[in-house]
PDB file of N, CA and C in Angstrom:
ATOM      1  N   UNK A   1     119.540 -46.618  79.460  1.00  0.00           N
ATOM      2  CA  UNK A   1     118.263 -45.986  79.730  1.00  0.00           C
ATOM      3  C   UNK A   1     117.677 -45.401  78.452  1.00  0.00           C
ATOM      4  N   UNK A   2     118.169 -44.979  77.527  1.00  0.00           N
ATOM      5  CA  UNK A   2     117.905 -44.202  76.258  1.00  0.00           C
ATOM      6  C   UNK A   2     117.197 -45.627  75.347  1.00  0.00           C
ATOM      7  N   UNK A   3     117.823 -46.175  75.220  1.00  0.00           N
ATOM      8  CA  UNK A   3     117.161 -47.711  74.803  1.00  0.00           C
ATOM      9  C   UNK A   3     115.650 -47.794  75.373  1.00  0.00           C
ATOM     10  N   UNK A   4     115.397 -47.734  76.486  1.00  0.00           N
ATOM     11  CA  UNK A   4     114.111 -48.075  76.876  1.00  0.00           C
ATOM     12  C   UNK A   4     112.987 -47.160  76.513  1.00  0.00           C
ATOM     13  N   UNK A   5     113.924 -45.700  76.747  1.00  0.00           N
ATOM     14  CA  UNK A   5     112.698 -44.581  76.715  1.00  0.00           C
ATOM     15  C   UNK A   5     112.341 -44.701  75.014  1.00  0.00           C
ATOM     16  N   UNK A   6     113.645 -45.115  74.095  1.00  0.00           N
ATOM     17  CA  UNK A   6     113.149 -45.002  72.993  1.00  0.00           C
ATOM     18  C   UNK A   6     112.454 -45.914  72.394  1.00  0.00           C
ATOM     19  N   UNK A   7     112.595 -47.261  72.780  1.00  0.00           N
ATOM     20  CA  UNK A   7     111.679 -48.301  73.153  1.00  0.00           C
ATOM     21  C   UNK A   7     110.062 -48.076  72.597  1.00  0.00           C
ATOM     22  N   UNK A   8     109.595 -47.402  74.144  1.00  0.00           N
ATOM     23  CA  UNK A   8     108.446 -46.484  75.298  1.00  0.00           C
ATOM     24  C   UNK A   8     108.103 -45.558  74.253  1.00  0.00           C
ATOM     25  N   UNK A   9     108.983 -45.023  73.525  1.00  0.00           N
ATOM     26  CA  UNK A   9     108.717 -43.767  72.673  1.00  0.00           C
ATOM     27  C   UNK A   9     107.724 -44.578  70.891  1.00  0.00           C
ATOM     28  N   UNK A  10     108.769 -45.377  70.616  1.00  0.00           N
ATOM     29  CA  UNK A  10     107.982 -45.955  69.364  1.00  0.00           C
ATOM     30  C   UNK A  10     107.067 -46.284  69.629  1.00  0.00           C
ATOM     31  N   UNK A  11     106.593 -47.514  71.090  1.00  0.00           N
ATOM     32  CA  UNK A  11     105.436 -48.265  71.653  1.00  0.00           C
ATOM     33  C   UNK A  11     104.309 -47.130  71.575  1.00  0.00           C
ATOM     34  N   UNK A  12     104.595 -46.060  72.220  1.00  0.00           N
ATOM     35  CA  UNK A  12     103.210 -45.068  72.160  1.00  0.00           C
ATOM     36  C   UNK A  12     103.069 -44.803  71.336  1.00  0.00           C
ATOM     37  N   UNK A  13     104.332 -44.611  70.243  1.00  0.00           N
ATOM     38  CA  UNK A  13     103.670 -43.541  68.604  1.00  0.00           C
ATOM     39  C   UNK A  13     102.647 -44.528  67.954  1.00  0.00           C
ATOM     40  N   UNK A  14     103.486 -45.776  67.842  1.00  0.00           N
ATOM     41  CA  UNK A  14     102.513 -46.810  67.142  1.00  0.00           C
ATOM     42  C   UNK A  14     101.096 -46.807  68.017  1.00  0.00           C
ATOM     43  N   UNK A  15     101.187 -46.808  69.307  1.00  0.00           N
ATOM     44  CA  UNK A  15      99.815 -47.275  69.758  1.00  0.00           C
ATOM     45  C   UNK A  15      99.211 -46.112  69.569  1.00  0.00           C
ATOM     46  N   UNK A  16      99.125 -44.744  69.550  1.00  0.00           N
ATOM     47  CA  UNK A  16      98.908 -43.628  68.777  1.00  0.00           C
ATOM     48  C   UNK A  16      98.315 -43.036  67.803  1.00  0.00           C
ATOM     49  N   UNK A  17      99.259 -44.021  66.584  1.00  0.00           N
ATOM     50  CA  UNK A  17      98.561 -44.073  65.679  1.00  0.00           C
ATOM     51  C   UNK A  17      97.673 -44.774  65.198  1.00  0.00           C
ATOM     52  N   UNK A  18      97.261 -45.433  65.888  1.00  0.00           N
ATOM     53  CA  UNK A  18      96.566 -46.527  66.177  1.00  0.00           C
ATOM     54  C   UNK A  18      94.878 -46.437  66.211  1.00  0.00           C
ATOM     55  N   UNK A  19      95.035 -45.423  67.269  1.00  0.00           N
ATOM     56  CA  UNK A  19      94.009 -44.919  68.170  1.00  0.00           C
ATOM     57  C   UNK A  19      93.378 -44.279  66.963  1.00  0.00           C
ATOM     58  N   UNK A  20      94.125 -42.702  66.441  1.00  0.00           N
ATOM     59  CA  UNK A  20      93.630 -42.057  65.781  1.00  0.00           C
ATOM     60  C   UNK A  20      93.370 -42.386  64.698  1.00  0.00           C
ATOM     61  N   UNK A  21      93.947 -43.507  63.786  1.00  0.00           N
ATOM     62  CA  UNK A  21      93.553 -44.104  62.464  1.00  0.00           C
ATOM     63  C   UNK A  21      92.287 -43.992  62.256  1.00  0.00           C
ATOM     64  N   UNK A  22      91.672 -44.150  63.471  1.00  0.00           N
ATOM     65  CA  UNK A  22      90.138 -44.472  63.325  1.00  0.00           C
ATOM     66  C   UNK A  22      89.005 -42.729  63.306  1.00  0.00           C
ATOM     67  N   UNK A  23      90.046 -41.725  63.427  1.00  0.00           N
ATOM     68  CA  UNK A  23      89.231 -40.784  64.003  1.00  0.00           C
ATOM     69  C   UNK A  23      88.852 -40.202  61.839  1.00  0.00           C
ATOM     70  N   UNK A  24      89.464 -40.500  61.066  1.00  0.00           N
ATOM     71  CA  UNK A  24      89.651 -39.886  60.093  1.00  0.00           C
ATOM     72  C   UNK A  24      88.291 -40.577  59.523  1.00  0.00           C
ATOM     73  N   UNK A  25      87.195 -39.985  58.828  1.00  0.00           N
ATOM     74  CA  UNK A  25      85.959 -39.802  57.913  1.00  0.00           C
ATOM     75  C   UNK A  25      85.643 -41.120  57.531  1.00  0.00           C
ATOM     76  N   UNK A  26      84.671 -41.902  57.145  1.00  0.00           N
ATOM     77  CA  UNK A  26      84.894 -42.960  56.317  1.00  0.00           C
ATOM     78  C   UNK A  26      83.782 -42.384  54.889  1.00  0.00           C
ATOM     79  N   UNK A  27      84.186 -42.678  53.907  1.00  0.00           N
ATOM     80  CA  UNK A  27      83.725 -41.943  52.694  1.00  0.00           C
ATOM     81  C   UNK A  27      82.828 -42.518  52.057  1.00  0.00           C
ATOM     82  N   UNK A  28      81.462 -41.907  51.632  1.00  0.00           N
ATOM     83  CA  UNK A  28      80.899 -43.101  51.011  1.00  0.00           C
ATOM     84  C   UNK A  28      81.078 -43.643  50.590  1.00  0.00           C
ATOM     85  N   UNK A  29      81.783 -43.941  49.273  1.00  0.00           N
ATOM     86  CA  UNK A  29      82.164 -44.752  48.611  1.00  0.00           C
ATOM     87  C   UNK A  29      82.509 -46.307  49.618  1.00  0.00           C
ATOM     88  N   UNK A  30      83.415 -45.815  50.574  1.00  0.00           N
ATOM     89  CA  UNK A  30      83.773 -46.730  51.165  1.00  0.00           C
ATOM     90  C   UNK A  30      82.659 -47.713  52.276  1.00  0.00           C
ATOM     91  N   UNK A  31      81.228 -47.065  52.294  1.00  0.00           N
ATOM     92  CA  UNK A  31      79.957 -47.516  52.994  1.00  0.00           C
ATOM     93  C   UNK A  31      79.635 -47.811  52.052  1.00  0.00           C
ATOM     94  N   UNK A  32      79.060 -47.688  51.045  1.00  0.00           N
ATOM     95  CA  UNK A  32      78.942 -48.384  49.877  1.00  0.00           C
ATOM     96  C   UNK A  32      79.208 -49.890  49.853  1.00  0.00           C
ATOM     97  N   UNK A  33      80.355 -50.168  49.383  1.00  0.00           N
ATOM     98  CA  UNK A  33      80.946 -51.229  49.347  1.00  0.00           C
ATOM     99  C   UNK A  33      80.415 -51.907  50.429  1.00  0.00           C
ATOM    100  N   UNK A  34      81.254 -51.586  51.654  1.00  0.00           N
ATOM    101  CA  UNK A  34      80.756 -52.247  52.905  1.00  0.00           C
ATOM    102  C   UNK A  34      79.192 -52.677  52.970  1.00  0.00           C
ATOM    103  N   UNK A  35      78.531 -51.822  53.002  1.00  0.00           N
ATOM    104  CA  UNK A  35      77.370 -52.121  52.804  1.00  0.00           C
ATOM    105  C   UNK A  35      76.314 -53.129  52.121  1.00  0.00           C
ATOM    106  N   UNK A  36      77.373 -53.035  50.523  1.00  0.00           N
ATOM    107  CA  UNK A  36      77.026 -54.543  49.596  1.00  0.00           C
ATOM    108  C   UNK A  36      77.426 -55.682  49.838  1.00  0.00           C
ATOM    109  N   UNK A  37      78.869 -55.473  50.524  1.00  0.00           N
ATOM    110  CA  UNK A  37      79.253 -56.644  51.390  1.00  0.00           C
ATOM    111  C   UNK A  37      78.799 -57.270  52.479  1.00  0.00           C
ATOM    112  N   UNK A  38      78.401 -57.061  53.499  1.00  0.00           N
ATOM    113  CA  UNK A  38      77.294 -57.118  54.622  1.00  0.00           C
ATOM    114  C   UNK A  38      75.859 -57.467  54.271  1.00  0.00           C
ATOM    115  N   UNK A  39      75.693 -57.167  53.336  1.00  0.00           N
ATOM    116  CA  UNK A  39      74.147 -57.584  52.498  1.00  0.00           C
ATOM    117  C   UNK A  39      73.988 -59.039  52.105  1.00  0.00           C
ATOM    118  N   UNK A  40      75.037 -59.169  51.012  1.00  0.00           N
ATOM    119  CA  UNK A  40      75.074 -60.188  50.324  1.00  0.00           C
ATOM    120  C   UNK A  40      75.765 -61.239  51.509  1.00  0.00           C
ATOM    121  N   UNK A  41      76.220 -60.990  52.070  1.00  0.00           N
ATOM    122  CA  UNK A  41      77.087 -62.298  53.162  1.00  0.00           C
ATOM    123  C   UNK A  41      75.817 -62.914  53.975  1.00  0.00           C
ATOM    124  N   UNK A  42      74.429 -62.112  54.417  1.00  0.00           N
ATOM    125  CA  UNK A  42      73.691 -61.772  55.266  1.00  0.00           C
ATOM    126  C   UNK A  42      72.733 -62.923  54.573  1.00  0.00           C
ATOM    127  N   UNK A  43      72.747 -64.147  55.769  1.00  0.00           N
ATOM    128  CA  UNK A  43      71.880 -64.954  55.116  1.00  0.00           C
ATOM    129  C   UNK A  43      70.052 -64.658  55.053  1.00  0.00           C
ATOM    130  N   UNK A  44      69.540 -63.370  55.709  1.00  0.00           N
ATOM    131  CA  UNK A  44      68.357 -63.031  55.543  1.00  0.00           C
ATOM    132  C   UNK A  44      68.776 -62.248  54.553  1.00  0.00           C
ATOM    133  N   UNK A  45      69.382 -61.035  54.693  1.00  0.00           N
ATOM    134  CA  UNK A  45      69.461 -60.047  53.518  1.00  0.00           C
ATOM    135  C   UNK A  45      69.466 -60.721  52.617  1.00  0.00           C
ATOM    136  N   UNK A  46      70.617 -61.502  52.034  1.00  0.00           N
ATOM    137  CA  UNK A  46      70.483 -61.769  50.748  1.00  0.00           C
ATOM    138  C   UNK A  46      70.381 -60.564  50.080  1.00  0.00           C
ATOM    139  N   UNK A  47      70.923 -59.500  50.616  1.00  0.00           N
ATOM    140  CA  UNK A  47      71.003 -58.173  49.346  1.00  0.00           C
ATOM    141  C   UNK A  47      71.430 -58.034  48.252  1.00  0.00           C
ATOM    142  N   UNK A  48      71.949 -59.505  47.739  1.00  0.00           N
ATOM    143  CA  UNK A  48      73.445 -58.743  46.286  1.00  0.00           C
ATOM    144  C   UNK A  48      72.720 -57.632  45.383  1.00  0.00           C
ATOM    145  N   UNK A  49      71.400 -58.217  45.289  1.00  0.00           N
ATOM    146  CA  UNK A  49      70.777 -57.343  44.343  1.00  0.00           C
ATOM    147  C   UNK A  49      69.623 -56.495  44.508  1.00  0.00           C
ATOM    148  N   UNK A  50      69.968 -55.565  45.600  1.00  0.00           N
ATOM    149  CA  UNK A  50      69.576 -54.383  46.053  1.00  0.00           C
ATOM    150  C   UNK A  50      70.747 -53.379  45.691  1.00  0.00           C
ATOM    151  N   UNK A  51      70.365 -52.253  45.004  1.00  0.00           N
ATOM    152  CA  UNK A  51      70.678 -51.144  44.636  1.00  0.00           C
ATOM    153  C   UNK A  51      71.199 -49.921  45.600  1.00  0.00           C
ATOM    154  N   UNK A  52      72.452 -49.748  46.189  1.00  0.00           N
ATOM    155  CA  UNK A  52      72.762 -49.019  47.601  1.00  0.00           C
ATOM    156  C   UNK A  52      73.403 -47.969  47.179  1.00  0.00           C
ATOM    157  N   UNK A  53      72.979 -46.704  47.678  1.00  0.00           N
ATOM    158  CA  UNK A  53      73.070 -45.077  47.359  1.00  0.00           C
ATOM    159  C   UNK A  53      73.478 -44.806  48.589  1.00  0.00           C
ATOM    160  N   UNK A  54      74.695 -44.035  48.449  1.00  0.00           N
ATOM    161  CA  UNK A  54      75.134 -43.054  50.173  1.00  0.00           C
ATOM    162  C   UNK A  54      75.513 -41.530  49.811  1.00  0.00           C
ATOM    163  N   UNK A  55      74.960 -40.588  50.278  1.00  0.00           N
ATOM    164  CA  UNK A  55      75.449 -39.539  50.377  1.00  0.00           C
ATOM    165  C   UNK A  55      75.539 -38.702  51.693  1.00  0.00           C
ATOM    166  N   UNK A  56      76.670 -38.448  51.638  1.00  0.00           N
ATOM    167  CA  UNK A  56      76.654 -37.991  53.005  1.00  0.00           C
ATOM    168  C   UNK A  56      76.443 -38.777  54.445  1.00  0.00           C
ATOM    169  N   UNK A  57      76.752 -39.949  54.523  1.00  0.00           N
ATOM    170  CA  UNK A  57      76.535 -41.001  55.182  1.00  0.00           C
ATOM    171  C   UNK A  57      74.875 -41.323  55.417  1.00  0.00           C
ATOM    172  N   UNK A  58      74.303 -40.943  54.149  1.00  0.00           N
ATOM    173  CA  UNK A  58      72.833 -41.393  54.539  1.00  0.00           C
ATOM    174  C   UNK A  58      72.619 -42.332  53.380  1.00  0.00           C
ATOM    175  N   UNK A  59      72.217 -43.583  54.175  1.00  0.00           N
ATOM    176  CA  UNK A  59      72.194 -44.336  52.840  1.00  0.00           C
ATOM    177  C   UNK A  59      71.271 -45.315  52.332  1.00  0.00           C
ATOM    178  N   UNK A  60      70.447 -45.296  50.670  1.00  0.00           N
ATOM    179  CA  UNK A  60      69.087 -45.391  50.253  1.00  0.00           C
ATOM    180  C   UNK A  60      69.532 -46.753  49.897  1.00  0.00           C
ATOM    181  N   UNK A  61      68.369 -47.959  50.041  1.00  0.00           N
ATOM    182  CA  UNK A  61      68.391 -49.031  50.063  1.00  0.00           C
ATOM    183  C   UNK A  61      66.866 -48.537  48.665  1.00  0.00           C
ATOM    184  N   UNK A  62      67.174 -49.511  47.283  1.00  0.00           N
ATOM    185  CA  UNK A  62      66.466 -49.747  46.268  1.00  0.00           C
ATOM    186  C   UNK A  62      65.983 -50.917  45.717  1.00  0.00           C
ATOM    187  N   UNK A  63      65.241 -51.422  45.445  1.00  0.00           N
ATOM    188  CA  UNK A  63      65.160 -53.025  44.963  1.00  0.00           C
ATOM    189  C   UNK A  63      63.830 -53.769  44.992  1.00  0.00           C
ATOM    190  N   UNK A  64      63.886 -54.809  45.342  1.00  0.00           N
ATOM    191  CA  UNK A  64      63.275 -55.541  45.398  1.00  0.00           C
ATOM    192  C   UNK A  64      62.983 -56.974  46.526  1.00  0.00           C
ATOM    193  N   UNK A  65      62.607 -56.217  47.755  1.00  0.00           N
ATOM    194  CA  UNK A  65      62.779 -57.893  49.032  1.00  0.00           C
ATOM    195  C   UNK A  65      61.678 -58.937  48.273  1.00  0.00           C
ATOM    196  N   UNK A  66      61.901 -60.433  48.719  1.00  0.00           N
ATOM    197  CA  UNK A  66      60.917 -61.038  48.934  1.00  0.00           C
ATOM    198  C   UNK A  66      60.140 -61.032  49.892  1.00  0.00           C
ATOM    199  N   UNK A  67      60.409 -60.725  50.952  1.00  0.00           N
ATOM    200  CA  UNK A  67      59.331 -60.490  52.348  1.00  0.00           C
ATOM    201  C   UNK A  67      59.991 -59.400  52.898  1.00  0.00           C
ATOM    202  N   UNK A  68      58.998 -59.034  54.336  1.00  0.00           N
ATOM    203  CA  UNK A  68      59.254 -58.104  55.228  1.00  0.00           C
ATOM    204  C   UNK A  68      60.667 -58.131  56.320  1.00  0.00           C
ATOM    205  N   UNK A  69      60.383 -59.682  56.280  1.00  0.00           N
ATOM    206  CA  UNK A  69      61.535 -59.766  57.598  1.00  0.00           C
ATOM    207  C   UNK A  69      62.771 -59.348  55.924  1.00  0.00           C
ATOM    208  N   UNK A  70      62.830 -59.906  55.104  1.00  0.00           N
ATOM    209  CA  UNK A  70      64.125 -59.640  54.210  1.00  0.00           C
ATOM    210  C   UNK A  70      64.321 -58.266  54.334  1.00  0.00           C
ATOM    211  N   UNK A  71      63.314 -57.570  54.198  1.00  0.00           N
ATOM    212  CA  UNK A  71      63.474 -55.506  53.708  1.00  0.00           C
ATOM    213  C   UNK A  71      64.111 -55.092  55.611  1.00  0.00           C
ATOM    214  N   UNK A  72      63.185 -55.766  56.269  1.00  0.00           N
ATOM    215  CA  UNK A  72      63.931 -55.486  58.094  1.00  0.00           C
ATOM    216  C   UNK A  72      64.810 -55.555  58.195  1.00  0.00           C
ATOM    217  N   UNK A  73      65.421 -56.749  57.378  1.00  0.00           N
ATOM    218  CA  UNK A  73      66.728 -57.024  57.938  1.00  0.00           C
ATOM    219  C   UNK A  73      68.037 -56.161  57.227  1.00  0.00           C
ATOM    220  N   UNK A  74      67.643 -55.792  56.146  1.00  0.00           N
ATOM    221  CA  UNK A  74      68.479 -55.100  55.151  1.00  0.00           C
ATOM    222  C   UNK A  74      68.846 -53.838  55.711  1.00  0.00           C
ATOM    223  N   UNK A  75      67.772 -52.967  56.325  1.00  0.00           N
ATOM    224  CA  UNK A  75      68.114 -51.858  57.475  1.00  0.00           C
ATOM    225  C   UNK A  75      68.429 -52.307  58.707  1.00  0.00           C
ATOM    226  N   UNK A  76      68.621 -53.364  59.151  1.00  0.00           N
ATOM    227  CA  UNK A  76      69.293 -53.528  60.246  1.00  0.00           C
ATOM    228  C   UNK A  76      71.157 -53.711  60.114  1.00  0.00           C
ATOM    229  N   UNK A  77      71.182 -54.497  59.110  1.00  0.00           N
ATOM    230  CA  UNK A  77      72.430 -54.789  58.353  1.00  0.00           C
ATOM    231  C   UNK A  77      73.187 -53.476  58.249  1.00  0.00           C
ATOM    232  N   UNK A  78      72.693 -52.618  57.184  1.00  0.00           N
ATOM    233  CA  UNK A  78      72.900 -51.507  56.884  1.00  0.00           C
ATOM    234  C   UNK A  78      73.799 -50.694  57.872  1.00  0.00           C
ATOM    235  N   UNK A  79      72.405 -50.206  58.911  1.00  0.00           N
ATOM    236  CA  UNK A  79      72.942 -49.709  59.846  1.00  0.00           C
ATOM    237  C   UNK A  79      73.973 -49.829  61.289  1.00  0.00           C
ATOM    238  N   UNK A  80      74.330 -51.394  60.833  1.00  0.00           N
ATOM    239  CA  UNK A  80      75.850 -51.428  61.736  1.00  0.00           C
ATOM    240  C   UNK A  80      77.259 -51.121  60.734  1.00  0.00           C
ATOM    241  N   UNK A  81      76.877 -50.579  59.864  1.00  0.00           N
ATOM    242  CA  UNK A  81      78.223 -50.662  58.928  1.00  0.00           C
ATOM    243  C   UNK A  81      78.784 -49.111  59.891  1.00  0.00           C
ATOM    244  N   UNK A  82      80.050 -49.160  59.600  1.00  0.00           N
ATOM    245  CA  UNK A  82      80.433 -47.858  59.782  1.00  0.00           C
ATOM    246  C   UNK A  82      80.622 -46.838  58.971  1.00  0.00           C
ATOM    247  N   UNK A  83      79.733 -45.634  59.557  1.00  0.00           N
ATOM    248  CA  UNK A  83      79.833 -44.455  58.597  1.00  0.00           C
ATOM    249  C   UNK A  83      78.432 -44.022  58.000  1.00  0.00           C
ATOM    250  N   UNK A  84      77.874 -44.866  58.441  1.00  0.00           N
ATOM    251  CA  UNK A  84      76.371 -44.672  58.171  1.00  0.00           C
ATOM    252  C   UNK A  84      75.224 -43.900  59.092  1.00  0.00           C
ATOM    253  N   UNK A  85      74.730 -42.934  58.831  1.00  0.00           N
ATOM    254  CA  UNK A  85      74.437 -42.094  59.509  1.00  0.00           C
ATOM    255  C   UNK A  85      72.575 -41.911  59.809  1.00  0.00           C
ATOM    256  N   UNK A  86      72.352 -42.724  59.171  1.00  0.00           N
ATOM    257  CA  UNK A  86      71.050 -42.995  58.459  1.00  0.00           C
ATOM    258  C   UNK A  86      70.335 -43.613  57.477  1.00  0.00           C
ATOM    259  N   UNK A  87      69.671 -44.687  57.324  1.00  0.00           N
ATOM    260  CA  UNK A  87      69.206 -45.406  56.526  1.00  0.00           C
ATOM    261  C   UNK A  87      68.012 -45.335  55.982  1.00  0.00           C
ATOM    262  N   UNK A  88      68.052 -44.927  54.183  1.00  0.00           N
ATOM    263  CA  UNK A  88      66.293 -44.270  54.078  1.00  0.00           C
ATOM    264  C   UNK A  88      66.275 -46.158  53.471  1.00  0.00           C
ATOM    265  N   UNK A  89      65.134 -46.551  53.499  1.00  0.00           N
ATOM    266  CA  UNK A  89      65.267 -48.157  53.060  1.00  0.00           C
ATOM    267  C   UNK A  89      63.460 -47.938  51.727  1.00  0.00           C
ATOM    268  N   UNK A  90      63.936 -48.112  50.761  1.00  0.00           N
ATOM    269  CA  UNK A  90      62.717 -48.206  49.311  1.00  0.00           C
ATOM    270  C   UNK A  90      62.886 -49.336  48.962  1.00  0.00           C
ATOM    271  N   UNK A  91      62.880 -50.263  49.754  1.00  0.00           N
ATOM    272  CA  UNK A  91      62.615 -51.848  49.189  1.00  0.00           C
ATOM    273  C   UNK A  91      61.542 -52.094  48.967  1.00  0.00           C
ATOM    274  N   UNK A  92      60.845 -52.373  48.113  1.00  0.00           N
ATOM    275  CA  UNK A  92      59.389 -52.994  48.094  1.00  0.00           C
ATOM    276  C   UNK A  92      59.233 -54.442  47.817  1.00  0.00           C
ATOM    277  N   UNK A  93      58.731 -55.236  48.791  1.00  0.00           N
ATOM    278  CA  UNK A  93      58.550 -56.519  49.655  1.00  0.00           C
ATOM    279  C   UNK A  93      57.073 -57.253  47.920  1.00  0.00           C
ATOM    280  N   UNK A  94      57.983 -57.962  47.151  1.00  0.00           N
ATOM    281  CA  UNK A  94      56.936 -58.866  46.239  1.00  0.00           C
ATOM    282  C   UNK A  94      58.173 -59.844  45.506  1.00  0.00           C
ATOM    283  N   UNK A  95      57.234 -60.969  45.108  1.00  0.00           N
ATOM    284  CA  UNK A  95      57.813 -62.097  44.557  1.00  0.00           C
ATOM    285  C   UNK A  95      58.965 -61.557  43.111  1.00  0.00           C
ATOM    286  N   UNK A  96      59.869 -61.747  43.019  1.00  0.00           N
ATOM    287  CA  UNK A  96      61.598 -60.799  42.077  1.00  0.00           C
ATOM    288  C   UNK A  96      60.407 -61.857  41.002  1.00  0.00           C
ATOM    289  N   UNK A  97      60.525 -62.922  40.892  1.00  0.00           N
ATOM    290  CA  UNK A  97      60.357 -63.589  39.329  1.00  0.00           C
ATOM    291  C   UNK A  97      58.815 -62.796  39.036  1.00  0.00           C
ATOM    292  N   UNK A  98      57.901 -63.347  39.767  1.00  0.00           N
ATOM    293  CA  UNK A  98      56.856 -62.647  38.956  1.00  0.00           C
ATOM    294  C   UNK A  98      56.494 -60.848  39.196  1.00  0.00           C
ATOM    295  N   UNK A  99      57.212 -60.572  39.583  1.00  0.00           N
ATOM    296  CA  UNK A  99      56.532 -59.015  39.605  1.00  0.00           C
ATOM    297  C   UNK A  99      55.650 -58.597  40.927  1.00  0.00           C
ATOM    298  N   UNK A 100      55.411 -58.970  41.575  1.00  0.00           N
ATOM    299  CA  UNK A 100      53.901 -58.969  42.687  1.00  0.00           C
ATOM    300  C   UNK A 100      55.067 -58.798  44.126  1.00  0.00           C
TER     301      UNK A 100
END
C-alpha cells in the first residue's frame, strides 16, 4: 500500500507543479522576445523589423508597416503573446523603400 500512496504522492507533486509553473510573472524581457518571434513568423505581420518596447507588460510597437491591415495585424499578434497587458502600437503605415 505505501508503494501506491507514494506513487499518488509524486503523481500530484509533479502535476502540482505543473499547474503552478504557470502562476509565476512573465518578464518583459521575456514578451519581448516572444513578441519578435510571433511578428516575424506572422505572414501579415512580417514584423522582423519593427522596433518592440515592454514595460511593465505594456508593450510599444515602432517602425514602419506597409499598409493598415500590416500595422492591424501587428496589434493583434502582439496581444495574444503572454504577459502582455496592453499594446500602445506607433507604426506608421508608408512604402519602407521610398519613405511615403
Amino acid at each position: 500500500m505505501s508503494t501506491k500512496f507514494f506513487a499518488f504522492f509524486l503523481a500530484f507533486m509533479l502535476f502540482a507543479s505543473v499547474c503552478f509553473a504557470d502562476a509565476k510573472p512573465v518578464t518583459d524581457d521575456a514578451i519581448v522576445d516572444q513578441v519578435r518571434l510571433k511578428l516575424s513568423a506572422d505572414a501579415i505581420a512580417k514584423g522582423g523589423g519593427f522596433t518592440v518596447d515592454c514595460k511593465n507588460g505594456v508593450v510599444t510597437l515602432t517602425g514602419q508597416a506597409e499598409n493598415n491591415q500590416q500595422r492591424d495585424r501587428a496589434t493583434l499578434v502582439t496581444k495574444k503573446v503572454k504577459g502582455v497587458k496592453q499594446v500602445i502600437n506607433n507604426l506608421t503605415v508608408g512604402d519602407r523603400k521610398s519613405g511615403k
